[in-house]
PDB file of N, CA and C in Angstrom:
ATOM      1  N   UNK A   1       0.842  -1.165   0.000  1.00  0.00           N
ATOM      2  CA  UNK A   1       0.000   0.000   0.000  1.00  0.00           C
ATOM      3  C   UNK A   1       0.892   1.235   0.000  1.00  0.00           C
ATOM      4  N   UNK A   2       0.916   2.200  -0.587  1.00  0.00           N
ATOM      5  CA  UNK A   2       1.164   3.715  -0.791  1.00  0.00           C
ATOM      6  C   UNK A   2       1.481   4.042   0.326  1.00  0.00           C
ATOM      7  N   UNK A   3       2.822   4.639   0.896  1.00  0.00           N
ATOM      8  CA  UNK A   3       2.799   5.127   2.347  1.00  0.00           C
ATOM      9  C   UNK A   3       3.053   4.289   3.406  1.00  0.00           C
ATOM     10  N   UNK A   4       2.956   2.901   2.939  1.00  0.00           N
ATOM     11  CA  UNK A   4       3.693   2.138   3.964  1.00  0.00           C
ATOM     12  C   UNK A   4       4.901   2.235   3.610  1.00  0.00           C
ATOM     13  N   UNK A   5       5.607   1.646   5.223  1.00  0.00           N
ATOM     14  CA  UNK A   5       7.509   1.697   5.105  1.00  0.00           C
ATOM     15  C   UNK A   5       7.360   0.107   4.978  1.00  0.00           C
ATOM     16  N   UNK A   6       8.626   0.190   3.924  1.00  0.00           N
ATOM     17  CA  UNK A   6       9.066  -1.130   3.261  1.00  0.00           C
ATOM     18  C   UNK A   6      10.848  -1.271   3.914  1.00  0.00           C
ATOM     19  N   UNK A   7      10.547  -2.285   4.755  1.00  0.00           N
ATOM     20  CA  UNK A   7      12.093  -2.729   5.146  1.00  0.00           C
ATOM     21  C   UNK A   7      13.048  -3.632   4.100  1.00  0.00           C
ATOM     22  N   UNK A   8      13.759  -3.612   3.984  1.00  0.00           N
ATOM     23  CA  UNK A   8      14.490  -5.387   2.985  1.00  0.00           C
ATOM     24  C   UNK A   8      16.027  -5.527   4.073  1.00  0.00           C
ATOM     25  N   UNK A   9      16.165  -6.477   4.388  1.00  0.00           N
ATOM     26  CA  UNK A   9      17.315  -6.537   5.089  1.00  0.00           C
ATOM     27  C   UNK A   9      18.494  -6.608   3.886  1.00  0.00           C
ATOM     28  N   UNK A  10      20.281  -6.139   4.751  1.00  0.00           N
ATOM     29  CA  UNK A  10      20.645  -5.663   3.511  1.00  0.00           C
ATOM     30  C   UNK A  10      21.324  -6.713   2.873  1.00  0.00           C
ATOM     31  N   UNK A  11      21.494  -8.619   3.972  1.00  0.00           N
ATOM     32  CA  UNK A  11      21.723  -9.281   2.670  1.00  0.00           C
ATOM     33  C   UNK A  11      20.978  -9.946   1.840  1.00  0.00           C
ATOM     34  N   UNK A  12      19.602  -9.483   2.106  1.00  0.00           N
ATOM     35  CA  UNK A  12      18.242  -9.461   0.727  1.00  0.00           C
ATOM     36  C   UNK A  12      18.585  -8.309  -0.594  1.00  0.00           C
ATOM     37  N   UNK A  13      18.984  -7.239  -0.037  1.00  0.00           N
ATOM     38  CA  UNK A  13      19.327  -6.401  -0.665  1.00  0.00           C
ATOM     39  C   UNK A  13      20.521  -6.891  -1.448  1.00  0.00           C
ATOM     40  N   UNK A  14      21.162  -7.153  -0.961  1.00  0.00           N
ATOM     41  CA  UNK A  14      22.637  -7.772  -1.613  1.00  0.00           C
ATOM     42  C   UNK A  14      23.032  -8.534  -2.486  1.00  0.00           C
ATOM     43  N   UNK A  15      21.714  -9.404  -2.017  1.00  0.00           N
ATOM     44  CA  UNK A  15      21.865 -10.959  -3.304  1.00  0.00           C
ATOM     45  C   UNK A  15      21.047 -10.715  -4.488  1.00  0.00           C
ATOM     46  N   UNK A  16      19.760  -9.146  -3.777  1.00  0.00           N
ATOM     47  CA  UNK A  16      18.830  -8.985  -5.137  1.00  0.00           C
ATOM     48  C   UNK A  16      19.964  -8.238  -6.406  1.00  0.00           C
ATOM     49  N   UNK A  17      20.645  -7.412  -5.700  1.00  0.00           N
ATOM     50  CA  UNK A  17      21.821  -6.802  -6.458  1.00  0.00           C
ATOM     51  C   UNK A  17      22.883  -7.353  -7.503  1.00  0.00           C
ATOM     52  N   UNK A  18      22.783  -8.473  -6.940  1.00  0.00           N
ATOM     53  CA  UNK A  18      24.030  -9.469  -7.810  1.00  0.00           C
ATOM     54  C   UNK A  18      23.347 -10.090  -9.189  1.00  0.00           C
ATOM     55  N   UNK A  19      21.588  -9.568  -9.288  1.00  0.00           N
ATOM     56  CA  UNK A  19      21.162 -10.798 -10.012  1.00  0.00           C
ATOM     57  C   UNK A  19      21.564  -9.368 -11.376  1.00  0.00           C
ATOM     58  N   UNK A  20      20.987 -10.491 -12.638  1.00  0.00           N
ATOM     59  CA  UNK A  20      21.505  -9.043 -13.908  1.00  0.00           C
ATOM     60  C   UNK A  20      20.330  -8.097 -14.029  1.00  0.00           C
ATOM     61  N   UNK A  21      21.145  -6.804 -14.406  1.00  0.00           N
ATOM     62  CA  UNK A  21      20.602  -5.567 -14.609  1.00  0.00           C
ATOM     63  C   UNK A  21      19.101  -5.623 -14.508  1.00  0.00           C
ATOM     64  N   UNK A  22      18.494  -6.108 -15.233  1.00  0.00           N
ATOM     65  CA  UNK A  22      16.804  -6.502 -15.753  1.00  0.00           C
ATOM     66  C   UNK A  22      16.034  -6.720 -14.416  1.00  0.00           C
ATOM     67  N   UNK A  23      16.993  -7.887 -13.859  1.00  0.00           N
ATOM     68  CA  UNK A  23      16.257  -8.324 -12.927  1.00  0.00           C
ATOM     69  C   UNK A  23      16.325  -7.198 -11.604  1.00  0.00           C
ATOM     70  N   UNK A  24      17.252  -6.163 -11.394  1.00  0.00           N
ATOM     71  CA  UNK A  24      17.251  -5.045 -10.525  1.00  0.00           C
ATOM     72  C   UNK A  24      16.490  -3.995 -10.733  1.00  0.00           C
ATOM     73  N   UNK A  25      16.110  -3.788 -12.063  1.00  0.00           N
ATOM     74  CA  UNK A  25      15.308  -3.062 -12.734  1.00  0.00           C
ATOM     75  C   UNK A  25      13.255  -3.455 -12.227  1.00  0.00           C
ATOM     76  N   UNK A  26      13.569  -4.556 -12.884  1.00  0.00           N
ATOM     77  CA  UNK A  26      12.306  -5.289 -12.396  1.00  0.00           C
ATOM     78  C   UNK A  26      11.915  -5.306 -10.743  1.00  0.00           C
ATOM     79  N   UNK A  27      13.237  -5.626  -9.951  1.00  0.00           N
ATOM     80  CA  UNK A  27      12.773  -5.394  -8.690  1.00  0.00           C
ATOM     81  C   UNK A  27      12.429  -3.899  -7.887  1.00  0.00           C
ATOM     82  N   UNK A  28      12.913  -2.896  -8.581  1.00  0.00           N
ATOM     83  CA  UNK A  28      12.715  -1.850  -7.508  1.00  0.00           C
ATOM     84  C   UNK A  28      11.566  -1.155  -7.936  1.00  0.00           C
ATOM     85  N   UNK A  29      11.012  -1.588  -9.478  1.00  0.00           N
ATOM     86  CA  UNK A  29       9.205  -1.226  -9.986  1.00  0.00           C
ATOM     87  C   UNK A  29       8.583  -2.103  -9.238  1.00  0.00           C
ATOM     88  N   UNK A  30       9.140  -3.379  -8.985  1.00  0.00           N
ATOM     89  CA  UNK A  30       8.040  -3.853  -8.083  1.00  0.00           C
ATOM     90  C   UNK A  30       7.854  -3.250  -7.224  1.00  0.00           C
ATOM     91  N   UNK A  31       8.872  -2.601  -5.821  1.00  0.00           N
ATOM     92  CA  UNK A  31       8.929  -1.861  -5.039  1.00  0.00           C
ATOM     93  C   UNK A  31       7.898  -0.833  -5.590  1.00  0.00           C
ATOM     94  N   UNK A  32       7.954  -0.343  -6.378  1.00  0.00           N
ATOM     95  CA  UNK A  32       7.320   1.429  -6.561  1.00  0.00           C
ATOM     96  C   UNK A  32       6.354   1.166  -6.837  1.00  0.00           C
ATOM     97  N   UNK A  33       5.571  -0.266  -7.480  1.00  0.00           N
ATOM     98  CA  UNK A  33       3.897  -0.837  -7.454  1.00  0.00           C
ATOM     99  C   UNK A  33       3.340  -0.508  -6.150  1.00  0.00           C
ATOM    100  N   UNK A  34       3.956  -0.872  -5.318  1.00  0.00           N
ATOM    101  CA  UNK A  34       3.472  -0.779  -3.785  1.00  0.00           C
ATOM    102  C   UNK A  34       3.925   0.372  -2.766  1.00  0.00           C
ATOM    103  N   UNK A  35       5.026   0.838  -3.202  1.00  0.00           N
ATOM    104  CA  UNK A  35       5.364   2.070  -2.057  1.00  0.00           C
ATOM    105  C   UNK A  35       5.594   3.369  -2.585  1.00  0.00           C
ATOM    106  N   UNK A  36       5.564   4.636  -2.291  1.00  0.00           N
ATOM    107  CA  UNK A  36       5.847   5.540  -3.033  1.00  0.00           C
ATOM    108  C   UNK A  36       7.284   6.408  -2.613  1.00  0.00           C
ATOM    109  N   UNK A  37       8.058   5.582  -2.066  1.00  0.00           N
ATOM    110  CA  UNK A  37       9.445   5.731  -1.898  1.00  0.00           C
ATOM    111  C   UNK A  37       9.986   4.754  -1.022  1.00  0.00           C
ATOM    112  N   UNK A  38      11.516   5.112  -1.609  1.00  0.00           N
ATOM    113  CA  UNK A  38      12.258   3.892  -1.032  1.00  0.00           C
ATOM    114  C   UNK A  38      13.849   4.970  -0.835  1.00  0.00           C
ATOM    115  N   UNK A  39      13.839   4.708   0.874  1.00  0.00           N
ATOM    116  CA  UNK A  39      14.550   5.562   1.511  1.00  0.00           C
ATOM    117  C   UNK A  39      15.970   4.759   1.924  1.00  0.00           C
ATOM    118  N   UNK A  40      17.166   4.517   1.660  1.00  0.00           N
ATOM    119  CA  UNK A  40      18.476   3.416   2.100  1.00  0.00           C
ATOM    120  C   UNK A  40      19.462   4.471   2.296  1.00  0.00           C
ATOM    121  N   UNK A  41      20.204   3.661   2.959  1.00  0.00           N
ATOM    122  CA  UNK A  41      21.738   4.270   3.295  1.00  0.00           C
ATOM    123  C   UNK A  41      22.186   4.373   1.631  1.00  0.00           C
ATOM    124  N   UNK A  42      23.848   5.413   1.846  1.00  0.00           N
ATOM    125  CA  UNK A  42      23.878   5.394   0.203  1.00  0.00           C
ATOM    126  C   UNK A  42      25.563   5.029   0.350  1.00  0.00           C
ATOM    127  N   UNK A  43      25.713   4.358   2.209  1.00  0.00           N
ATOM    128  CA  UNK A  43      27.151   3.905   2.079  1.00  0.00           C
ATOM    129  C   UNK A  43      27.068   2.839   3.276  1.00  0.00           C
ATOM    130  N   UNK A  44      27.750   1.871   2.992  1.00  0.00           N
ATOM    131  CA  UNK A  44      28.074   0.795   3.675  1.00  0.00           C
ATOM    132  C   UNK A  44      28.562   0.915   5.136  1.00  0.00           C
ATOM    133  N   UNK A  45      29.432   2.441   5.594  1.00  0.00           N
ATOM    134  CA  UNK A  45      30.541   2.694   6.033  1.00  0.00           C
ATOM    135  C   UNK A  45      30.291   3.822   6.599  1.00  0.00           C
ATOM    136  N   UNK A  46      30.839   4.526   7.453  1.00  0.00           N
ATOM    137  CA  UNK A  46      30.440   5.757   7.751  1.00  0.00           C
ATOM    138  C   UNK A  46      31.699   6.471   6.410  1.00  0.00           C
ATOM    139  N   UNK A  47      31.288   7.698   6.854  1.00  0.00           N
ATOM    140  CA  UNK A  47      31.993   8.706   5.391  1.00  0.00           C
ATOM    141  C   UNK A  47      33.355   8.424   5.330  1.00  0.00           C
ATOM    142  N   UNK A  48      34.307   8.234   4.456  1.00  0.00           N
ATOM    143  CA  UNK A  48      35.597   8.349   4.707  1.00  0.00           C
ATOM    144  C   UNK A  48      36.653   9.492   4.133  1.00  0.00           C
ATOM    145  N   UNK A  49      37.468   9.304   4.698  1.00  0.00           N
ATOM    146  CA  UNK A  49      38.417  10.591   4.357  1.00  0.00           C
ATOM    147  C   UNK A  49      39.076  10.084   2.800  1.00  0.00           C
ATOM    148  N   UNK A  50      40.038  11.747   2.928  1.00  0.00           N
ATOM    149  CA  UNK A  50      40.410  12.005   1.699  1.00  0.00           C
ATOM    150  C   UNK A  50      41.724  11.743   2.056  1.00  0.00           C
ATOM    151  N   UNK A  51      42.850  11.394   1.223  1.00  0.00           N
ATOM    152  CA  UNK A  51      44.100  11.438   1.205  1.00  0.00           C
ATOM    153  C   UNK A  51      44.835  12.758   1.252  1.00  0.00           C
ATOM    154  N   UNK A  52      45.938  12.679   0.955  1.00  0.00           N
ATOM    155  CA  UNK A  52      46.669  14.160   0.862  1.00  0.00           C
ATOM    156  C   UNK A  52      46.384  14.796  -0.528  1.00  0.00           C
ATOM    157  N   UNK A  53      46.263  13.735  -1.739  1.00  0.00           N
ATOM    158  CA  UNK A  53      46.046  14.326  -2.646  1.00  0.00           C
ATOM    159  C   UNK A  53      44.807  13.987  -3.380  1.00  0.00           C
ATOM    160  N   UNK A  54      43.671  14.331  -2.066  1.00  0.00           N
ATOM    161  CA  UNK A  54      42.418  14.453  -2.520  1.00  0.00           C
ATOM    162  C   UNK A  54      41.205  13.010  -2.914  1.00  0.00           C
ATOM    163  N   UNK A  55      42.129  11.950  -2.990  1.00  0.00           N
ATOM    164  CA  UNK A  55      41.520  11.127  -3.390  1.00  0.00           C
ATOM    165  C   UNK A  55      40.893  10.211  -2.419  1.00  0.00           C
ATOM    166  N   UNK A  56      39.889   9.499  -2.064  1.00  0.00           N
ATOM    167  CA  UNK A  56      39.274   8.587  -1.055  1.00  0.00           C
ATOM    168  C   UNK A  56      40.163   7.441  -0.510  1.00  0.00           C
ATOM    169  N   UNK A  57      39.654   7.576   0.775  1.00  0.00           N
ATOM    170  CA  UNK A  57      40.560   6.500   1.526  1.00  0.00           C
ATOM    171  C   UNK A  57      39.703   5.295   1.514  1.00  0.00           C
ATOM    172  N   UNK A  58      38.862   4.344   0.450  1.00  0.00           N
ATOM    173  CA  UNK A  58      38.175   3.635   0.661  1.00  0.00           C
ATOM    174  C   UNK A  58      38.627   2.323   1.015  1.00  0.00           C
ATOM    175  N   UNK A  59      37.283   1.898   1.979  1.00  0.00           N
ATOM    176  CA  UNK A  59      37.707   0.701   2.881  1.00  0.00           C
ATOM    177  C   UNK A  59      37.775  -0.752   1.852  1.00  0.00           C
ATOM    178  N   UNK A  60      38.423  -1.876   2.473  1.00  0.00           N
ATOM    179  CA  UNK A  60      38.566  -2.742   1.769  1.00  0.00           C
ATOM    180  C   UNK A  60      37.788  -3.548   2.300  1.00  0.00           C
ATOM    181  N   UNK A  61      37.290  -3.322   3.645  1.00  0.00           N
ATOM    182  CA  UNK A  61      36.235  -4.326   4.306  1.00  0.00           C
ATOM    183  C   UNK A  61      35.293  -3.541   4.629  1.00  0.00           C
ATOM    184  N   UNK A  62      34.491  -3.976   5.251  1.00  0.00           N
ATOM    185  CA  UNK A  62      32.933  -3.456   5.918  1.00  0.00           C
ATOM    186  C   UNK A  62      32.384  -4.470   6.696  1.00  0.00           C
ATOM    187  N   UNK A  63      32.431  -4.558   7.980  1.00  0.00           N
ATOM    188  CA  UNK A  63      32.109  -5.653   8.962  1.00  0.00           C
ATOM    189  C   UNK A  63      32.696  -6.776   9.262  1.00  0.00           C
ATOM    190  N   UNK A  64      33.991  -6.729   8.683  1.00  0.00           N
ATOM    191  CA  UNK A  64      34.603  -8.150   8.356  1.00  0.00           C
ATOM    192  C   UNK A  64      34.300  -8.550   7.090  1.00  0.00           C
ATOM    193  N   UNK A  65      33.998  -8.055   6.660  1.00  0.00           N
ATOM    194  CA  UNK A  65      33.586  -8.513   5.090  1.00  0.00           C
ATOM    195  C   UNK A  65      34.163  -7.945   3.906  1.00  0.00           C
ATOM    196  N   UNK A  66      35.182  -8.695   3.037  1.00  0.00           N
ATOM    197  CA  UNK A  66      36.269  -7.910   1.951  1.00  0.00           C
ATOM    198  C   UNK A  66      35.054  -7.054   0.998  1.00  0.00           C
ATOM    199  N   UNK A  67      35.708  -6.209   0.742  1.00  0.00           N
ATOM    200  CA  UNK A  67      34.774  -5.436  -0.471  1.00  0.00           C
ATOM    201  C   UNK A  67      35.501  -4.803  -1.808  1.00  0.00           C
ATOM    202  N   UNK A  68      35.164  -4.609  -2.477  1.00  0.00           N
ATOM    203  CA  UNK A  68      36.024  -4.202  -3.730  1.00  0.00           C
ATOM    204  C   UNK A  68      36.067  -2.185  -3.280  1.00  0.00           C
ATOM    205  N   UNK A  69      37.088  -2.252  -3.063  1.00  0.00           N
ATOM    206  CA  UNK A  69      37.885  -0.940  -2.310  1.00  0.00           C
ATOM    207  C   UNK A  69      37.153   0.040  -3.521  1.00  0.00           C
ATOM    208  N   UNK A  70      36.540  -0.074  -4.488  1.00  0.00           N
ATOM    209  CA  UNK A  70      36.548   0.933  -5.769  1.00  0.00           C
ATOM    210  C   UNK A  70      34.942   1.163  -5.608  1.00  0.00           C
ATOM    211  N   UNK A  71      34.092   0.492  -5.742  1.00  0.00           N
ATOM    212  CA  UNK A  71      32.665   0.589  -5.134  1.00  0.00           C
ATOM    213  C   UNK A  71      32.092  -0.571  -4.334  1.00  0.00           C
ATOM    214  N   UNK A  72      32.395  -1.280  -3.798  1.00  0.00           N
ATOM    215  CA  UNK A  72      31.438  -2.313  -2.780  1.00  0.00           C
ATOM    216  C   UNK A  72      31.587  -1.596  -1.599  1.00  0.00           C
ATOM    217  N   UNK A  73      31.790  -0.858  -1.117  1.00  0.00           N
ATOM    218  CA  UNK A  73      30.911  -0.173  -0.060  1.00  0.00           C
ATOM    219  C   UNK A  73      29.984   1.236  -0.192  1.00  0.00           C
ATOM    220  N   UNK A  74      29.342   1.281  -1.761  1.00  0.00           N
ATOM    221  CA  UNK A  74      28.725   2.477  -2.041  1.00  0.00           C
ATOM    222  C   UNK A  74      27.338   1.672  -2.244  1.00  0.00           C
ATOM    223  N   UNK A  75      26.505   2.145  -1.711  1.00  0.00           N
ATOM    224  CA  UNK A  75      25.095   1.669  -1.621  1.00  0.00           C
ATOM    225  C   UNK A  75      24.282   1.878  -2.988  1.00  0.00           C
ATOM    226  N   UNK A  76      24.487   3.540  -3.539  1.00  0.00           N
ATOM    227  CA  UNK A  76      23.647   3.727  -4.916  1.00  0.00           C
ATOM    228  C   UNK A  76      24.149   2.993  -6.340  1.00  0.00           C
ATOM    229  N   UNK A  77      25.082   2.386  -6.563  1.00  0.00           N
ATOM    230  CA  UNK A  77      25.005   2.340  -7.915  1.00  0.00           C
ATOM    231  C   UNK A  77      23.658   1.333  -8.004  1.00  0.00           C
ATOM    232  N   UNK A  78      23.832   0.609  -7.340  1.00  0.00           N
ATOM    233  CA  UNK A  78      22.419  -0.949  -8.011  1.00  0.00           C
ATOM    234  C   UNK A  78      21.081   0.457  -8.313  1.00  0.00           C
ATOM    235  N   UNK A  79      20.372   1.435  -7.601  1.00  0.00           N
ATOM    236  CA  UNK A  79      19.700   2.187  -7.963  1.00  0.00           C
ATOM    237  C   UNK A  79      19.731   2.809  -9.244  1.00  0.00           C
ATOM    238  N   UNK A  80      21.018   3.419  -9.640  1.00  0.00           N
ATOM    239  CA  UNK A  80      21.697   4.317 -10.162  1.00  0.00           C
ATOM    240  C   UNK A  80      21.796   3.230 -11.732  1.00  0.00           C
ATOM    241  N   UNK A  81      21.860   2.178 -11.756  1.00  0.00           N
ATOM    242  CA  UNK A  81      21.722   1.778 -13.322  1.00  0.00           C
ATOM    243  C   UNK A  81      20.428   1.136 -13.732  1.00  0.00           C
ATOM    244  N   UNK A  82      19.682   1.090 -12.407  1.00  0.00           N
ATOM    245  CA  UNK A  82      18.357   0.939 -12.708  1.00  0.00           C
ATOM    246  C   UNK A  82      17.627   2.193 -13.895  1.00  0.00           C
ATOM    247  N   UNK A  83      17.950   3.532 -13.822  1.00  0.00           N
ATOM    248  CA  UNK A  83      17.509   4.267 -14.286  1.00  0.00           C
ATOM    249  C   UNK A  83      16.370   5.039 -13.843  1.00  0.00           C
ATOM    250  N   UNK A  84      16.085   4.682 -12.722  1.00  0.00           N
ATOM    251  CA  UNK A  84      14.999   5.416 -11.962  1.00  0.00           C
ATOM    252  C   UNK A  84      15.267   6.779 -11.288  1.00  0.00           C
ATOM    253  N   UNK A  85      14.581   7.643 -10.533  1.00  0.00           N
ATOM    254  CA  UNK A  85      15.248   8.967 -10.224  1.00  0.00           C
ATOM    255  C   UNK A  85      15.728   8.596  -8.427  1.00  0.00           C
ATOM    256  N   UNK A  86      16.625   9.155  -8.840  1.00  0.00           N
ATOM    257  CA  UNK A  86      17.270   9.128  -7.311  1.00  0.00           C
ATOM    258  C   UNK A  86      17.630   9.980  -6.494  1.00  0.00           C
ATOM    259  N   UNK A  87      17.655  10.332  -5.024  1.00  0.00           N
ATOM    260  CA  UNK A  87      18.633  11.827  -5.027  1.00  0.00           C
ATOM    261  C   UNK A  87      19.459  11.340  -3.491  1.00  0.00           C
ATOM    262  N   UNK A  88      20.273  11.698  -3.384  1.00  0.00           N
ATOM    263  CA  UNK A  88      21.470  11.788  -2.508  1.00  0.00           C
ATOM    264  C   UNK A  88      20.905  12.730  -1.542  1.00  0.00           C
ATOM    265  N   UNK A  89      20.897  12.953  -0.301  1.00  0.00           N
ATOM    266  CA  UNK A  89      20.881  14.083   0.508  1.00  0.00           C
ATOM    267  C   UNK A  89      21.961  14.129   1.565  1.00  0.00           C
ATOM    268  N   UNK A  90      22.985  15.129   1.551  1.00  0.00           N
ATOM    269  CA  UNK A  90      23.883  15.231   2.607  1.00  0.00           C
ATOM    270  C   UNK A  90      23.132  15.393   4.123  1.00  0.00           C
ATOM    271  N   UNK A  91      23.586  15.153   5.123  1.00  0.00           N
ATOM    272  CA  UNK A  91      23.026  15.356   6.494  1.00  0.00           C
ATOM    273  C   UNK A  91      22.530  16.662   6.801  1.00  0.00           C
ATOM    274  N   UNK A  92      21.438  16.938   7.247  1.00  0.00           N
ATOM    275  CA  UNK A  92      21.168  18.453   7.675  1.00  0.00           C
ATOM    276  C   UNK A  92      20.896  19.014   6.223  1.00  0.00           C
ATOM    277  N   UNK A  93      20.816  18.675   4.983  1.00  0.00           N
ATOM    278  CA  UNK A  93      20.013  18.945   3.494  1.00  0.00           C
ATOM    279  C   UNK A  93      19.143  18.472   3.171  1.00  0.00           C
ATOM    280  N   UNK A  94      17.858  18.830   3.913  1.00  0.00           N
ATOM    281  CA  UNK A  94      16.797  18.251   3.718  1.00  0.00           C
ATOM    282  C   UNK A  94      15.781  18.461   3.127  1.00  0.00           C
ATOM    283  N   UNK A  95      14.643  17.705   2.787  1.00  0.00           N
ATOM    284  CA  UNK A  95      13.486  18.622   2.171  1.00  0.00           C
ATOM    285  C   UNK A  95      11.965  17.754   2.839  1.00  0.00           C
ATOM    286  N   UNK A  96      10.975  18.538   2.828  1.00  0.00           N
ATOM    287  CA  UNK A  96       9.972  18.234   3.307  1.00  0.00           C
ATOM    288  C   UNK A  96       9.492  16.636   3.130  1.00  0.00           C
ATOM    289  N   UNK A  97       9.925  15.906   1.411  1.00  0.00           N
ATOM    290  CA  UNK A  97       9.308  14.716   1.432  1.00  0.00           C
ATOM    291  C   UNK A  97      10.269  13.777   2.596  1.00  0.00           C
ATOM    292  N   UNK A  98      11.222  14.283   2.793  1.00  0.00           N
ATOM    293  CA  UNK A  98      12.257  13.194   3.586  1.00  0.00           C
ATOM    294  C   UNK A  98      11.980  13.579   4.812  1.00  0.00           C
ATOM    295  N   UNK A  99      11.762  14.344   5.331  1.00  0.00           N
ATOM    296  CA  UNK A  99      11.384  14.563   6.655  1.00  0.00           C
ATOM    297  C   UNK A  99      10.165  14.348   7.088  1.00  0.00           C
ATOM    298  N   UNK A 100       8.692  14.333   6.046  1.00  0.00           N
ATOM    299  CA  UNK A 100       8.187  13.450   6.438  1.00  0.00           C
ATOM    300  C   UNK A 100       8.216  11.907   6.093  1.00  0.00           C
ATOM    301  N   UNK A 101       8.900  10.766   5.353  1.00  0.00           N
ATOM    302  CA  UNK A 101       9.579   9.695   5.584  1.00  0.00           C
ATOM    303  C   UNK A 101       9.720   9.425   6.738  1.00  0.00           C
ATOM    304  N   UNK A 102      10.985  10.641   7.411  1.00  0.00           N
ATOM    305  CA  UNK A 102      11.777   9.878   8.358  1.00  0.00           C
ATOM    306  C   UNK A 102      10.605   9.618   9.277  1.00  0.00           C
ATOM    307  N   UNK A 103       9.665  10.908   9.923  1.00  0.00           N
ATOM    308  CA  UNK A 103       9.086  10.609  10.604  1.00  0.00           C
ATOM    309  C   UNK A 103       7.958   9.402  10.757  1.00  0.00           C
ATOM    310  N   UNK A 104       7.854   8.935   9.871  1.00  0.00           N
ATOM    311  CA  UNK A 104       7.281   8.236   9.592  1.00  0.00           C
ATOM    312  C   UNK A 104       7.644   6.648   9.743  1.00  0.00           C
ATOM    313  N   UNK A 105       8.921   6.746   9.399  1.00  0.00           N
ATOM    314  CA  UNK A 105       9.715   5.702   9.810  1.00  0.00           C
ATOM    315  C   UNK A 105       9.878   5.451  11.604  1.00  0.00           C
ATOM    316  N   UNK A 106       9.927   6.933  12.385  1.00  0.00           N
ATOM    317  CA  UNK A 106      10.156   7.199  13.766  1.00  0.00           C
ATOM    318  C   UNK A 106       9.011   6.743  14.456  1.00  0.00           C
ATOM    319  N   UNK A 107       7.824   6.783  13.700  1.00  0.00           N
ATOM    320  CA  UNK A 107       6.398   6.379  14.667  1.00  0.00           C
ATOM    321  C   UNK A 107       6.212   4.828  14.108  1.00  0.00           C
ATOM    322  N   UNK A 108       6.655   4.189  13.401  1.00  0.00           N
ATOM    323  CA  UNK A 108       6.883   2.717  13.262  1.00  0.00           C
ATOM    324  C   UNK A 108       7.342   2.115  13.808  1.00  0.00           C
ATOM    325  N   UNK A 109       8.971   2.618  14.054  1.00  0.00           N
ATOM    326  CA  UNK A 109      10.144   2.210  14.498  1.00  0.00           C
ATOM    327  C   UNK A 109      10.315   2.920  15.848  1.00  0.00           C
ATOM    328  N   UNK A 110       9.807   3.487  16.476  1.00  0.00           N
ATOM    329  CA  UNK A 110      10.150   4.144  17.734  1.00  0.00           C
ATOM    330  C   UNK A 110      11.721   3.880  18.033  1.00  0.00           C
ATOM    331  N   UNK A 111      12.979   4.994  18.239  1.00  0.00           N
ATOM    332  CA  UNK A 111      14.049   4.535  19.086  1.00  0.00           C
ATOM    333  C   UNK A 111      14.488   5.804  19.672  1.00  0.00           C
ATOM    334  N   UNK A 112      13.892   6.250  20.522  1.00  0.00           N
ATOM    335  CA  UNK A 112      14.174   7.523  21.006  1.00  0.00           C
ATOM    336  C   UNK A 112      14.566   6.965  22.952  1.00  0.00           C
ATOM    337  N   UNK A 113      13.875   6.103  22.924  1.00  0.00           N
ATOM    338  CA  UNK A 113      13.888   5.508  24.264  1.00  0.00           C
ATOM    339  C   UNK A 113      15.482   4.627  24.010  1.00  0.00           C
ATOM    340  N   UNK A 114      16.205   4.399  22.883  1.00  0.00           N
ATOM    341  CA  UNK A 114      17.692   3.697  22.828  1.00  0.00           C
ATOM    342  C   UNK A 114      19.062   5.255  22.867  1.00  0.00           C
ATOM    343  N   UNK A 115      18.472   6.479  22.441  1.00  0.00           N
ATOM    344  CA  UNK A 115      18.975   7.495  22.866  1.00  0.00           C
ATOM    345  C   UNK A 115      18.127   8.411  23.839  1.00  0.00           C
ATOM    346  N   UNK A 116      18.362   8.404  24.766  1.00  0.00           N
ATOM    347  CA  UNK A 116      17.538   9.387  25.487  1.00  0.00           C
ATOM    348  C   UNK A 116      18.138  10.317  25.281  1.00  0.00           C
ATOM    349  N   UNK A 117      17.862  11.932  25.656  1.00  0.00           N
ATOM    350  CA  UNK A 117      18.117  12.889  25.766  1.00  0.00           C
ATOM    351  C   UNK A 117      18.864  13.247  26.613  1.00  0.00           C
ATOM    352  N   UNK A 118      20.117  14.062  26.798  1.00  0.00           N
ATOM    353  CA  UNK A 118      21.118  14.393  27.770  1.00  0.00           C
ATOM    354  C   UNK A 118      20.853  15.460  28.611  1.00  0.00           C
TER     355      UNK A 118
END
């Protein structure tokens, strides 16, 4: 239904990723039959630094888990050759449809009681 939050755990996500192009294509219209967005991390990793001469310090693992240092810890490409519209938002760049998402996600998911307030 429209407006519900759609979870996929991420090694569902992972193995749907590996299948070919078509079939990633096919899966995230299925997604958009039923939801009217689909909100994910867009990195494996928290952010990483830059070298001296500018270039990324990317990780070779992620949880114990080897990754291809060049993109396996970047979350958008499987989106990104789907051809569908996508958008990136840096932290604190927000816009009204994502903020209501999140909240939305917050009255589902309640975790305010795992950070309390200081």
């Amino acid at each position: 239904m429209a407006g519900d939050i759609f979870f996929i755990p991420a090694a569902e996500l992972a193995a749907r990723i590996r299948r070919l192009p078509a079939e990633v294509f096919d899966a995230v219209q299925d997604v958009f039959e039923r939801y009217d967005l689909l909100v994910t991390p867009t990195l494996a990793t928290l952010p990483v630094d830059n070298a001296a001469d500018g270039n990324a310090l990317r990780p070779s693992e992620v949880n114990g888990e080897a990754v291809d240092p060049l993109i396996g810890w970047c979350l958008t490409y499987p989106i990104n050759d789907t051809g569908h519209p996508a958008a990136s938002i840096p932290a604190g760049l927000t816009d009204d449809v994502l903020l209501a998402a999140s909240a939305a996600f917050e009255r589902a998911r309640p975790w305010s009681h795992i950070y309390p307030p200081r």
